[in-house]
C-alpha atoms as a PDB file:
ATOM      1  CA  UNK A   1       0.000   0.000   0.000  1.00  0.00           C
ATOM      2  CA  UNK A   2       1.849   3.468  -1.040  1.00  0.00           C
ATOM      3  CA  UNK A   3       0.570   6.697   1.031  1.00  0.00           C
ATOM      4  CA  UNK A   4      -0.447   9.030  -0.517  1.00  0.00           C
ATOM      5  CA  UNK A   5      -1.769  11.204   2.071  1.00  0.00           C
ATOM      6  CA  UNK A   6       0.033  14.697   2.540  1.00  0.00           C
ATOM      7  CA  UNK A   7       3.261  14.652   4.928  1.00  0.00           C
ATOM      8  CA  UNK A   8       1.783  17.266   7.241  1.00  0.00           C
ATOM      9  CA  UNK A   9      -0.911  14.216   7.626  1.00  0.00           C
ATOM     10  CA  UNK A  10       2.198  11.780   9.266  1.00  0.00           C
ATOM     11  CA  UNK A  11       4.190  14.792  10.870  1.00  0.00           C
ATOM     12  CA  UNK A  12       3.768  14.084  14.279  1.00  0.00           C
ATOM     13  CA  UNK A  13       3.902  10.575  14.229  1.00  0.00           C
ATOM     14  CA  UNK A  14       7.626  10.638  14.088  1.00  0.00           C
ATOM     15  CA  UNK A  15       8.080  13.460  17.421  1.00  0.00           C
ATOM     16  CA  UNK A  16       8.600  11.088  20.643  1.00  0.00           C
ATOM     17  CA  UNK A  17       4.824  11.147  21.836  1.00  0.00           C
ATOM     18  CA  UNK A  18       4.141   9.516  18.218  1.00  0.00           C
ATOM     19  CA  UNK A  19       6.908   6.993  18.431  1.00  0.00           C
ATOM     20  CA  UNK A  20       5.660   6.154  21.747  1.00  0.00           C
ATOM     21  CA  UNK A  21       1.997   5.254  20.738  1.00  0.00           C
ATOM     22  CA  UNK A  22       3.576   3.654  17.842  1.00  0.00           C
ATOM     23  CA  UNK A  23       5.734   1.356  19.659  1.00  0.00           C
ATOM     24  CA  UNK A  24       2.382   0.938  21.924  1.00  0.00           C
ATOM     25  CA  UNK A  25       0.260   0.045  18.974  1.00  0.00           C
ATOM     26  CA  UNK A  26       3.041  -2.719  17.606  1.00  0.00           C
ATOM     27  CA  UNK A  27       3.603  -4.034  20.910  1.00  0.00           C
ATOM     28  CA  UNK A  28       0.064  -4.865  21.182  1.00  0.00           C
ATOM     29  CA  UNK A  29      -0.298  -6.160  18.278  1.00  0.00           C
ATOM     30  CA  UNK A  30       2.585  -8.086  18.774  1.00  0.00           C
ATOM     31  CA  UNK A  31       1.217  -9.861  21.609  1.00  0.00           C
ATOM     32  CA  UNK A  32      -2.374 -10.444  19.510  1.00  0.00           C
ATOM     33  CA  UNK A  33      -0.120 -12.426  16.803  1.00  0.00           C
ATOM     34  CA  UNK A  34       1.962 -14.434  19.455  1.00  0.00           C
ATOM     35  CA  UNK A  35      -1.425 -15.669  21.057  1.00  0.00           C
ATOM     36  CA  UNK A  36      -3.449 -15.601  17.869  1.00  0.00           C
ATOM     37  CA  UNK A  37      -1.590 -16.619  15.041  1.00  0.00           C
ATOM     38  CA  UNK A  38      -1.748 -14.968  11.167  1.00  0.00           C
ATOM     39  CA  UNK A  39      -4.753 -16.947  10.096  1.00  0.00           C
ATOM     40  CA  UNK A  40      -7.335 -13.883   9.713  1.00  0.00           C
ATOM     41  CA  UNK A  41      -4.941 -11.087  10.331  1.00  0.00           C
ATOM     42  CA  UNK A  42      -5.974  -7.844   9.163  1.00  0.00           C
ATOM     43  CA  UNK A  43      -5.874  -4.123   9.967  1.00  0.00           C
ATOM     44  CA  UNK A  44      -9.166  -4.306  11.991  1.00  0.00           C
ATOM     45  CA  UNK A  45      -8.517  -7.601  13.873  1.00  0.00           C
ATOM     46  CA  UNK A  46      -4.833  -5.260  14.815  1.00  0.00           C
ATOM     47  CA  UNK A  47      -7.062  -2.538  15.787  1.00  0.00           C
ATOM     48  CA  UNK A  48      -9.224  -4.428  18.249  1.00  0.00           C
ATOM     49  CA  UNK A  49      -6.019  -5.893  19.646  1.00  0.00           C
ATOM     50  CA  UNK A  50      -4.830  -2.544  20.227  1.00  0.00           C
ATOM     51  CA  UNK A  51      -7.960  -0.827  21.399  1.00  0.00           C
ATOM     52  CA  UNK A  52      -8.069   1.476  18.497  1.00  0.00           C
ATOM     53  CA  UNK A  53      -9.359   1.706  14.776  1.00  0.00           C
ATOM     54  CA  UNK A  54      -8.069   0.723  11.595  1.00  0.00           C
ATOM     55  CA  UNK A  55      -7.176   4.136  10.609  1.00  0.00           C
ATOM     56  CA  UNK A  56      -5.100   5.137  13.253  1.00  0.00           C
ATOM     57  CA  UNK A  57      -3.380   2.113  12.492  1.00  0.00           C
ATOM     58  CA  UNK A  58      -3.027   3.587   9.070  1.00  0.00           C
ATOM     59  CA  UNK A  59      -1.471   6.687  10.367  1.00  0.00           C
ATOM     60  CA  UNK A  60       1.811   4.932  11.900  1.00  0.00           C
ATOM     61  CA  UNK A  61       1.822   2.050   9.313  1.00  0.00           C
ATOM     62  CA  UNK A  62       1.455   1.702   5.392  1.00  0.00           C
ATOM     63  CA  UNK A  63      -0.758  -1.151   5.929  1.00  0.00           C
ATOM     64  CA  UNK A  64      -1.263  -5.026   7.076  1.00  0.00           C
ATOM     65  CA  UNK A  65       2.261  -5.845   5.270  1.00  0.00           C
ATOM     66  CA  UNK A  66       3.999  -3.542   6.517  1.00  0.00           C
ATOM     67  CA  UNK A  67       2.684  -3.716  10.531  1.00  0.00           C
ATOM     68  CA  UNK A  68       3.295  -7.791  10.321  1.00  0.00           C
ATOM     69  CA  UNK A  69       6.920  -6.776   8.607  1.00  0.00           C
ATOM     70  CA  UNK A  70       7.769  -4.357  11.898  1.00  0.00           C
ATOM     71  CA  UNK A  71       5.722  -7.348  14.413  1.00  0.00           C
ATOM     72  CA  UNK A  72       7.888  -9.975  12.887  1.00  0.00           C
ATOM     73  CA  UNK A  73      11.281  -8.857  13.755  1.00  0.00           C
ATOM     74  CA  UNK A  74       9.775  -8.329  17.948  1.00  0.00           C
ATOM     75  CA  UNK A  75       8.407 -12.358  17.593  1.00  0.00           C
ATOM     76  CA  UNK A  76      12.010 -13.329  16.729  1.00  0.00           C
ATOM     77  CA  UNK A  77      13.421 -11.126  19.478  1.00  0.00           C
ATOM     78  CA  UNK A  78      11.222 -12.883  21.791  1.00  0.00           C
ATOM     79  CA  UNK A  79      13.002 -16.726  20.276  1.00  0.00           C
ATOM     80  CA  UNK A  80      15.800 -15.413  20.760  1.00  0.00           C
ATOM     81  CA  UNK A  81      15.467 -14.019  23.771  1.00  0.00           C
ATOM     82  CA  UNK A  82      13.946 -17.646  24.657  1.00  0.00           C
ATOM     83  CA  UNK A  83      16.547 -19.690  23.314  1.00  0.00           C
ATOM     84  CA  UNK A  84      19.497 -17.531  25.199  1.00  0.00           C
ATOM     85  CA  UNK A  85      17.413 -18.243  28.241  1.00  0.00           C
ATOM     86  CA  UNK A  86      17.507 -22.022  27.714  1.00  0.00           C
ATOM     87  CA  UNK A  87      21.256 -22.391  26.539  1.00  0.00           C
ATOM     88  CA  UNK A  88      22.694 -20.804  29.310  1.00  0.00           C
ATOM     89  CA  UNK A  89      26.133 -18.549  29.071  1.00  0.00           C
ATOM     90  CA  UNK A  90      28.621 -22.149  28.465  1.00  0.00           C
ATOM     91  CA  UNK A  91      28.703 -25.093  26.388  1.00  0.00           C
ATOM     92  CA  UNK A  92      29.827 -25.755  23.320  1.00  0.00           C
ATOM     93  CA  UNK A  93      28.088 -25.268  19.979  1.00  0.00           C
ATOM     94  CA  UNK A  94      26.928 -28.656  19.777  1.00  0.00           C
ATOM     95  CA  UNK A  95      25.300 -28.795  23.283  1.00  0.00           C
ATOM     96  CA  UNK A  96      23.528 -25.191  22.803  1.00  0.00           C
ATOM     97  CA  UNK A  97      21.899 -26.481  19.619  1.00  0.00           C
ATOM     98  CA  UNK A  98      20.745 -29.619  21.362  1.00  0.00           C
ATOM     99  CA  UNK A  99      19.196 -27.458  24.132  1.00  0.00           C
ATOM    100  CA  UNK A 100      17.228 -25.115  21.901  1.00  0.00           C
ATOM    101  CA  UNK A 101      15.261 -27.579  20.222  1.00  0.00           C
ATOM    102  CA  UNK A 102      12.217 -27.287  22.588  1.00  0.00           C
ATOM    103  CA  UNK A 103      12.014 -23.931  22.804  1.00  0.00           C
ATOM    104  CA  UNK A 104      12.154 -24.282  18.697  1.00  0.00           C
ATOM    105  CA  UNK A 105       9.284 -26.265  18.741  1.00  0.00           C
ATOM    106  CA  UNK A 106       7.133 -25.238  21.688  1.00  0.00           C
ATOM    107  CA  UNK A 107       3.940 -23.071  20.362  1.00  0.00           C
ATOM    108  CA  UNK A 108       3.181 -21.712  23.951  1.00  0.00           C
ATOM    109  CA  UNK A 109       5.282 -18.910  23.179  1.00  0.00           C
ATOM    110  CA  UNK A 110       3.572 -17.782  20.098  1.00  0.00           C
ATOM    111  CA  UNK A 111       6.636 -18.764  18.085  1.00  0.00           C
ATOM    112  CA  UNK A 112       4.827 -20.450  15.383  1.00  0.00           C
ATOM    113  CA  UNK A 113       3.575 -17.005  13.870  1.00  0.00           C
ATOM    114  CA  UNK A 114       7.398 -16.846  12.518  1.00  0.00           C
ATOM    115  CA  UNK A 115       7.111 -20.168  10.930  1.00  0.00           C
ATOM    116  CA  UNK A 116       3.922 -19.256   9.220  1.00  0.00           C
ATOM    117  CA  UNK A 117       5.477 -16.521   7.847  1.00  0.00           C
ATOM    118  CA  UNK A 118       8.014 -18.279   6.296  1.00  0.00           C
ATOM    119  CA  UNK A 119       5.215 -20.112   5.045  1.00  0.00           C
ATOM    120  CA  UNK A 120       3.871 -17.584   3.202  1.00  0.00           C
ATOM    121  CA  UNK A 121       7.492 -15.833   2.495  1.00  0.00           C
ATOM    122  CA  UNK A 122       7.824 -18.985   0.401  1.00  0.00           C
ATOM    123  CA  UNK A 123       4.162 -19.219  -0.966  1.00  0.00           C
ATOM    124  CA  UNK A 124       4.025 -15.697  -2.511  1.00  0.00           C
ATOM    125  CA  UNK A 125       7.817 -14.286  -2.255  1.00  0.00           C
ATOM    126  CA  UNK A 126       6.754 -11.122  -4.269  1.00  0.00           C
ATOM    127  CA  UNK A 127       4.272  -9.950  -1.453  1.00  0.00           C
ATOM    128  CA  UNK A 128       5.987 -11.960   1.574  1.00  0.00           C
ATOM    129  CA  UNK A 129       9.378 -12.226   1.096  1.00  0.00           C
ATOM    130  CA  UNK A 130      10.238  -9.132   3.414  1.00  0.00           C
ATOM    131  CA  UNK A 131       8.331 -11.188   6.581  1.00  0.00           C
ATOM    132  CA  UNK A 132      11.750 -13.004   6.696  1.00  0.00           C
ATOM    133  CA  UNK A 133      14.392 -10.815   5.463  1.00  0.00           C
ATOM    134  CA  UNK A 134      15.989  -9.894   8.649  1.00  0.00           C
ATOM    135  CA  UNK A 135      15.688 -13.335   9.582  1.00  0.00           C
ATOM    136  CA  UNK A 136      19.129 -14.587   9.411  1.00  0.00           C
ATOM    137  CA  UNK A 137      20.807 -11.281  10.542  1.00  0.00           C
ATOM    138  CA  UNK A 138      18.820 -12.391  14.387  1.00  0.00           C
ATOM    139  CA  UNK A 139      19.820 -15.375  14.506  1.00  0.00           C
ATOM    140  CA  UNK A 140      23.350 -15.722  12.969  1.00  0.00           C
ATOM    141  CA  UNK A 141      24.626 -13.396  15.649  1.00  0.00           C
ATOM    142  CA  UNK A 142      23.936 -15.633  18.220  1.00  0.00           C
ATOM    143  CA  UNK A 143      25.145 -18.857  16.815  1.00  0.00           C
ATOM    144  CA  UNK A 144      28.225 -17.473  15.374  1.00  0.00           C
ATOM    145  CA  UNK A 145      28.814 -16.125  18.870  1.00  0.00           C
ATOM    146  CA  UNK A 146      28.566 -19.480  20.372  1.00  0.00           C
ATOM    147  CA  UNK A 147      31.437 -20.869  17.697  1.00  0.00           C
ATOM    148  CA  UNK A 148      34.631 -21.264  18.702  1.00  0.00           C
ATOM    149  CA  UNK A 149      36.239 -18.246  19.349  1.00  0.00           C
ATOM    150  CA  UNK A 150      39.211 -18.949  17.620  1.00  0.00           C
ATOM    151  CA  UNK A 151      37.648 -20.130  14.313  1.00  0.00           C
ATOM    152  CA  UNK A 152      37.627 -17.515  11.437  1.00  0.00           C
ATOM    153  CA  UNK A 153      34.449 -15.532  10.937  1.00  0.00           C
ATOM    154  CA  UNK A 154      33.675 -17.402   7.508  1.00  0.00           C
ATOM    155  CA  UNK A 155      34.024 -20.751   9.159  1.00  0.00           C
ATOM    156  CA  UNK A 156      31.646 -19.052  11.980  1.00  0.00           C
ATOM    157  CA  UNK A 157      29.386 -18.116   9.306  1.00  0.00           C
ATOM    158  CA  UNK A 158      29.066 -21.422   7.646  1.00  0.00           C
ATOM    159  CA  UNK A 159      28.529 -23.564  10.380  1.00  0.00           C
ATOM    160  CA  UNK A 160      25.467 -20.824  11.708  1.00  0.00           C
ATOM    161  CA  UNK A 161      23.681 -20.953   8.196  1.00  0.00           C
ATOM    162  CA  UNK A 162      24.369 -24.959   8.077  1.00  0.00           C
ATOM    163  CA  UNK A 163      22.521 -24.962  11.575  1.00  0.00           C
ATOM    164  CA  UNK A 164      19.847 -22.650  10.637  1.00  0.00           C
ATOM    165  CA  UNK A 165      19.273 -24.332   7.246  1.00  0.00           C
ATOM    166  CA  UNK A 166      18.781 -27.658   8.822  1.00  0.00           C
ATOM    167  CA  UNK A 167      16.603 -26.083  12.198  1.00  0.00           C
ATOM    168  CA  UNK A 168      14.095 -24.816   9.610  1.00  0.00           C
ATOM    169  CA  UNK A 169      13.770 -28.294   8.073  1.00  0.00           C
ATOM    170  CA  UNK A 170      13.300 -29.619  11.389  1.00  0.00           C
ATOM    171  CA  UNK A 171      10.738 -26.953  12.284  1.00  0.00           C
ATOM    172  CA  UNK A 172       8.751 -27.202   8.922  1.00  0.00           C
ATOM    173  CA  UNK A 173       8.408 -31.270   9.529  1.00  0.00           C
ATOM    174  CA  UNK A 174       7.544 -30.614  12.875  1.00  0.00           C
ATOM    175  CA  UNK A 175       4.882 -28.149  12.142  1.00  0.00           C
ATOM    176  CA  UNK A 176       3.512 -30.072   9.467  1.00  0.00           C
ATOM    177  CA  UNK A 177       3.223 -33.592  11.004  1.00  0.00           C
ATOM    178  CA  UNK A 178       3.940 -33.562  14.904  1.00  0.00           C
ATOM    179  CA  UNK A 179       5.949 -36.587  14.396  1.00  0.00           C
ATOM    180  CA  UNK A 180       9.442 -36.252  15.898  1.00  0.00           C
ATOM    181  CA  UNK A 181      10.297 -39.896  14.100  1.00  0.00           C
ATOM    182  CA  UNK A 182      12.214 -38.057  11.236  1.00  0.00           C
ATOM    183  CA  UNK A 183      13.140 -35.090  12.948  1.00  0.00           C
ATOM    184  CA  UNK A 184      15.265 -37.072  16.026  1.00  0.00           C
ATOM    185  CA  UNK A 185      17.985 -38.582  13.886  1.00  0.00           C
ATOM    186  CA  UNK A 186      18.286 -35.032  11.875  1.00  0.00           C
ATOM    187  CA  UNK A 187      18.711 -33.891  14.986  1.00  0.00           C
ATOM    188  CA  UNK A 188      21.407 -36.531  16.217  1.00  0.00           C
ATOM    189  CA  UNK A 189      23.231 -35.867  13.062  1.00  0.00           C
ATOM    190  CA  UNK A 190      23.215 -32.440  13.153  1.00  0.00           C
ATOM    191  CA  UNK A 191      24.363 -32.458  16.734  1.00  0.00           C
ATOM    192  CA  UNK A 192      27.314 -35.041  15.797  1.00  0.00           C
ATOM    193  CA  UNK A 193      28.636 -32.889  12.774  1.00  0.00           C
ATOM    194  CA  UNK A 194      28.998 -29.916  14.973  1.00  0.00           C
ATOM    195  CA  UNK A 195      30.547 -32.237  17.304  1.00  0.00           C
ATOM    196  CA  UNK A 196      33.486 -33.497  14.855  1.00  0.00           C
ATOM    197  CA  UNK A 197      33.586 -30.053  13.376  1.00  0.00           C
ATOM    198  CA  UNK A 198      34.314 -28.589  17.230  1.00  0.00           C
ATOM    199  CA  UNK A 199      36.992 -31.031  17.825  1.00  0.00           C
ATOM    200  CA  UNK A 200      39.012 -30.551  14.057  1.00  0.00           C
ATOM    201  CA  UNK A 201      39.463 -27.390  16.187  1.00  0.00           C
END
């Protein structure tokens, strides 16, 4: 959706009072897609979520793309914030990736919104594909800080894309069937190849 209201229309939306009800209005909204899902999202579901109307929702966003594009990155801080919680501050690479798995899979903490996303991110790229974009920047930070610190920053980077590649698989099965049968040995060879990669040194 372009605007093409005036700019006088939008001026005070970016003075602090405005970014403060804006951060209100996608924090609320926020919390409507972690216990909600996407199925049905729209502007006005948004607005009851946030106790307001569909137009004032239009004031601080360009539309229902662009408010789940700003909500999507705050889900994945929440993972993230989840999985850090869950690995603890030690172990090596291997043992953090084993611990994350349930919070990876757990829908009590709304995380499944991001893997619909990537659902649709993949169904229709042209009108989705920005839902995921800053996907990889969140979480590569973390796993390349767990690597080894002495490992260059390319083999860092490989090694985090290898384990995100292979934790979406793992999440996509999951979601789709609830059968852990095929996931559990992708999981036990994942966790071995960082295991021999850790000790090559």
């Amino acid at each position: 959706m372009v605007d093409t209201r005036p700019a006088a229309y939008r001026r005070s939306a970016g003075s602090p009072r405005g970014q403060a009800r804006r951060e209100a209005l996608l924090r609320a909204v926020v919390d409507d897609l972690a216990a909600n899902g996407l199925a049905d999202f729209s502007l006005r579901r948004a607005a009851r979520a946030a106790g307001t109307t569909h137009k004032v929702l239009l004031y601080y966003f360009d539309g229902a793309d662009d408010l789940l594009g700003q909500a999507l990155p705050k889900l994945r801080e929440r993972r993230v914030e989840a999985v850090q919680a869950a690995v603890g501050a030690t172990g090596s690479l291997a043992d953090r990736v084993r611990a994350i798995w349930p919070v990876l899979k757990d829908d009590a903490t709304g995380v499944r919104v991001i893997d619909q996303a990537m659902g649709l991110a993949m169904y229709e790229p042209g009108r989705y594909a920005h839902l995921t974009a800053e996907a990889y920047p969140q979480y590569m930070a973390g796993l390349m800080s767990w690597c080894p610190p002495h490992w260059t920053d390319q083999r860092k980077r490989e090694v985090a894309t290898l384990v995100v590649a292979a934790l979406r698989g793992c999440i996509a099965e999951w979601r789709i069937t609830r059968d852990m049968t095929h996931i559990t040995p992708a999981l036990n060879a994942l966790v071995r190849a960082l295991d021999r990669e850790e000790k090559e040194g």
